[in-house]
PDB file of N, CA and C in Angstrom:
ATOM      1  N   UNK A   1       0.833  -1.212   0.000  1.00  0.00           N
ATOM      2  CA  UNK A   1       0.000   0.000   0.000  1.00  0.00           C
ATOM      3  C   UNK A   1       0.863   1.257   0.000  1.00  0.00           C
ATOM      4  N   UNK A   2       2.204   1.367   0.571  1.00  0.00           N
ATOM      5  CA  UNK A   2       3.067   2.388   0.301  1.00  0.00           C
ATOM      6  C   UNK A   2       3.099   3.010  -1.055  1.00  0.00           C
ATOM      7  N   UNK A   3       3.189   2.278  -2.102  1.00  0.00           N
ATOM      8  CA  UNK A   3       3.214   2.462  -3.384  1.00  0.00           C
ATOM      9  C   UNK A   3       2.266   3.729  -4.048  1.00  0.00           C
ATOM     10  N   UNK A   4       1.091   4.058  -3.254  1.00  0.00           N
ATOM     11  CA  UNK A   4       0.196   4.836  -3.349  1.00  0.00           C
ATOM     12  C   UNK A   4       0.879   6.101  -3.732  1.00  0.00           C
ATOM     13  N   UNK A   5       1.670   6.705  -2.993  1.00  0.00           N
ATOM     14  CA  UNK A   5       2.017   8.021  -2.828  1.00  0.00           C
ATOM     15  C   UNK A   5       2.916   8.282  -4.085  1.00  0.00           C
ATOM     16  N   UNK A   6       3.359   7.291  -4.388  1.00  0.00           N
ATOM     17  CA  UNK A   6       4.409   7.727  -6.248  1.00  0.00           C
ATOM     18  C   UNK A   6       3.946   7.457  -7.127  1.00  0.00           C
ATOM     19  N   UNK A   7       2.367   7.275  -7.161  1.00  0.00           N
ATOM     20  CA  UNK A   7       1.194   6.850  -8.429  1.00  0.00           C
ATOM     21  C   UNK A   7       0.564   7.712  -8.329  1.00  0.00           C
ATOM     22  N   UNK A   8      -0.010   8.325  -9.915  1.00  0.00           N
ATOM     23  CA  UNK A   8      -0.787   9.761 -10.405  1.00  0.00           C
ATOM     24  C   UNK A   8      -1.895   8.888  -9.677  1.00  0.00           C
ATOM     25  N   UNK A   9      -2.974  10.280  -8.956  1.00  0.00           N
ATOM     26  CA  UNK A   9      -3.846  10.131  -8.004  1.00  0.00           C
ATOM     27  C   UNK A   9      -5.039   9.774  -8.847  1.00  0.00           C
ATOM     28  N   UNK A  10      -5.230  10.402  -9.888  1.00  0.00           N
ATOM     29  CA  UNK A  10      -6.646   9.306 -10.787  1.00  0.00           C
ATOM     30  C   UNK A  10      -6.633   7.797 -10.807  1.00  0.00           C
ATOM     31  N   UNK A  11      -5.266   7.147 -11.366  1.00  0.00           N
ATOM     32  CA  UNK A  11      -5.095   5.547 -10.920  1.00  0.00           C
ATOM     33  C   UNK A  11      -5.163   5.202  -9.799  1.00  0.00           C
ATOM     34  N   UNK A  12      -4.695   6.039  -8.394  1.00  0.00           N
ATOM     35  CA  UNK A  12      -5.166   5.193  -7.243  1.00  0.00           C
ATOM     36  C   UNK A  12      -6.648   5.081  -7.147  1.00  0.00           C
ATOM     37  N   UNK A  13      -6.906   6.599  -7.254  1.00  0.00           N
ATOM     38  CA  UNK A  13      -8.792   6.543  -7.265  1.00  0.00           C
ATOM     39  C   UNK A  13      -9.332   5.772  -7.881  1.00  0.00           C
ATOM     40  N   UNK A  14      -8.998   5.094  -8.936  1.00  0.00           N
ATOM     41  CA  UNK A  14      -9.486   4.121 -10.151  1.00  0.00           C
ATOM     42  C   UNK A  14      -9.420   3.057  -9.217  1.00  0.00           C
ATOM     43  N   UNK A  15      -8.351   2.368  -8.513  1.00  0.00           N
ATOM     44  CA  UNK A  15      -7.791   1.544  -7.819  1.00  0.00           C
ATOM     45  C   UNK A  15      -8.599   1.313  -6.965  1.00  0.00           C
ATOM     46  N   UNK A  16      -8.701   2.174  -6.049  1.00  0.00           N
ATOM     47  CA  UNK A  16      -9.322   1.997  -4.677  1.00  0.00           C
ATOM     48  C   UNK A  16     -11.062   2.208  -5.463  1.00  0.00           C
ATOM     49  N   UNK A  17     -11.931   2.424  -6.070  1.00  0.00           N
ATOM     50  CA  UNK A  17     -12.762   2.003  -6.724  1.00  0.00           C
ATOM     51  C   UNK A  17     -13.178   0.911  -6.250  1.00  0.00           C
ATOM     52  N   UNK A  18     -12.413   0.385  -7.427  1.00  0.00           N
ATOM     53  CA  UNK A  18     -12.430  -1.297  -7.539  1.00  0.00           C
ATOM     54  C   UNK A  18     -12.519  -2.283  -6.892  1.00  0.00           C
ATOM     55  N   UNK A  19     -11.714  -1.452  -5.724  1.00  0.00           N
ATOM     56  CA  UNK A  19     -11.115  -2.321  -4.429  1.00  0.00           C
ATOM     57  C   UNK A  19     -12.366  -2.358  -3.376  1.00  0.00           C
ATOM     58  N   UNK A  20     -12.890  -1.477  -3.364  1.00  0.00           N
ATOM     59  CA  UNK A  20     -14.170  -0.784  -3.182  1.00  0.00           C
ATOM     60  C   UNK A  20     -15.080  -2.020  -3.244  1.00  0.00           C
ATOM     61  N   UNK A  21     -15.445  -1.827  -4.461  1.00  0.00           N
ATOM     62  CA  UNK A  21     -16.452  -2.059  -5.282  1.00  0.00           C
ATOM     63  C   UNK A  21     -16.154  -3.726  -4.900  1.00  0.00           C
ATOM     64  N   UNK A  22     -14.993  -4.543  -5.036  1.00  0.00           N
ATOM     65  CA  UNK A  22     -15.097  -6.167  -4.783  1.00  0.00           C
ATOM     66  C   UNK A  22     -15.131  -5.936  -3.380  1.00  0.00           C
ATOM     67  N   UNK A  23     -15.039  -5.233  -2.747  1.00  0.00           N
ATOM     68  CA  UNK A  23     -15.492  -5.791  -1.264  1.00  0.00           C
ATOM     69  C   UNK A  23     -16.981  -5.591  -1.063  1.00  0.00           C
ATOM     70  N   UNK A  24     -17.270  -4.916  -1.394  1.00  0.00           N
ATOM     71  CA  UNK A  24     -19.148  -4.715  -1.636  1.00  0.00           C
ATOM     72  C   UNK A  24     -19.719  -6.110  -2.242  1.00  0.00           C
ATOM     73  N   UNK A  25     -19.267  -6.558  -2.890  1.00  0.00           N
ATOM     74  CA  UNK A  25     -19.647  -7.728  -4.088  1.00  0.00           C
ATOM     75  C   UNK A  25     -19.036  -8.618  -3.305  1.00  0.00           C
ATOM     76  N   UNK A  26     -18.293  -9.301  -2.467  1.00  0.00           N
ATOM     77  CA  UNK A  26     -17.498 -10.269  -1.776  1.00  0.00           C
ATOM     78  C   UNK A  26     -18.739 -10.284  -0.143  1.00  0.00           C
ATOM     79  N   UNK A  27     -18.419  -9.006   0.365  1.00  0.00           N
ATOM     80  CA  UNK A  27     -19.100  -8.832   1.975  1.00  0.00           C
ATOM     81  C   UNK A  27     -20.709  -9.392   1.645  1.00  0.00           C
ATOM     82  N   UNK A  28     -21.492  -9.620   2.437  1.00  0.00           N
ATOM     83  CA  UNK A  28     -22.606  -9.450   2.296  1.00  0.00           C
ATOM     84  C   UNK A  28     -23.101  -8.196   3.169  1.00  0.00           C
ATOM     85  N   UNK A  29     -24.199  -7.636   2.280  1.00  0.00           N
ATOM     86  CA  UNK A  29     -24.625  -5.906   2.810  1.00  0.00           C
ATOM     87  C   UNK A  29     -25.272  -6.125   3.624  1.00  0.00           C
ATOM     88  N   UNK A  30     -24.697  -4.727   4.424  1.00  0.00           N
ATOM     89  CA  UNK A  30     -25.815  -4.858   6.119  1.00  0.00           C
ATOM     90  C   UNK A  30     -26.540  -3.783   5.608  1.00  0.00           C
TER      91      UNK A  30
END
């Protein structure tokens, strides 16, 4: 996760999205 800070901030946002988004789809919603 260090890696964050020397990557243009639209790809992390893209990133963390995603990352987002499969834990929504993985968790079941409360």
């Amino acid at each position: 996760m260090s890696d964050l800070i020397y990557r243009p901030e639209d790809e992390v946002l893209a990133e963390l999205e995603n990352f987002k988004a499969h834990l929504a789809s993985c968790a079941p919603k409360n």
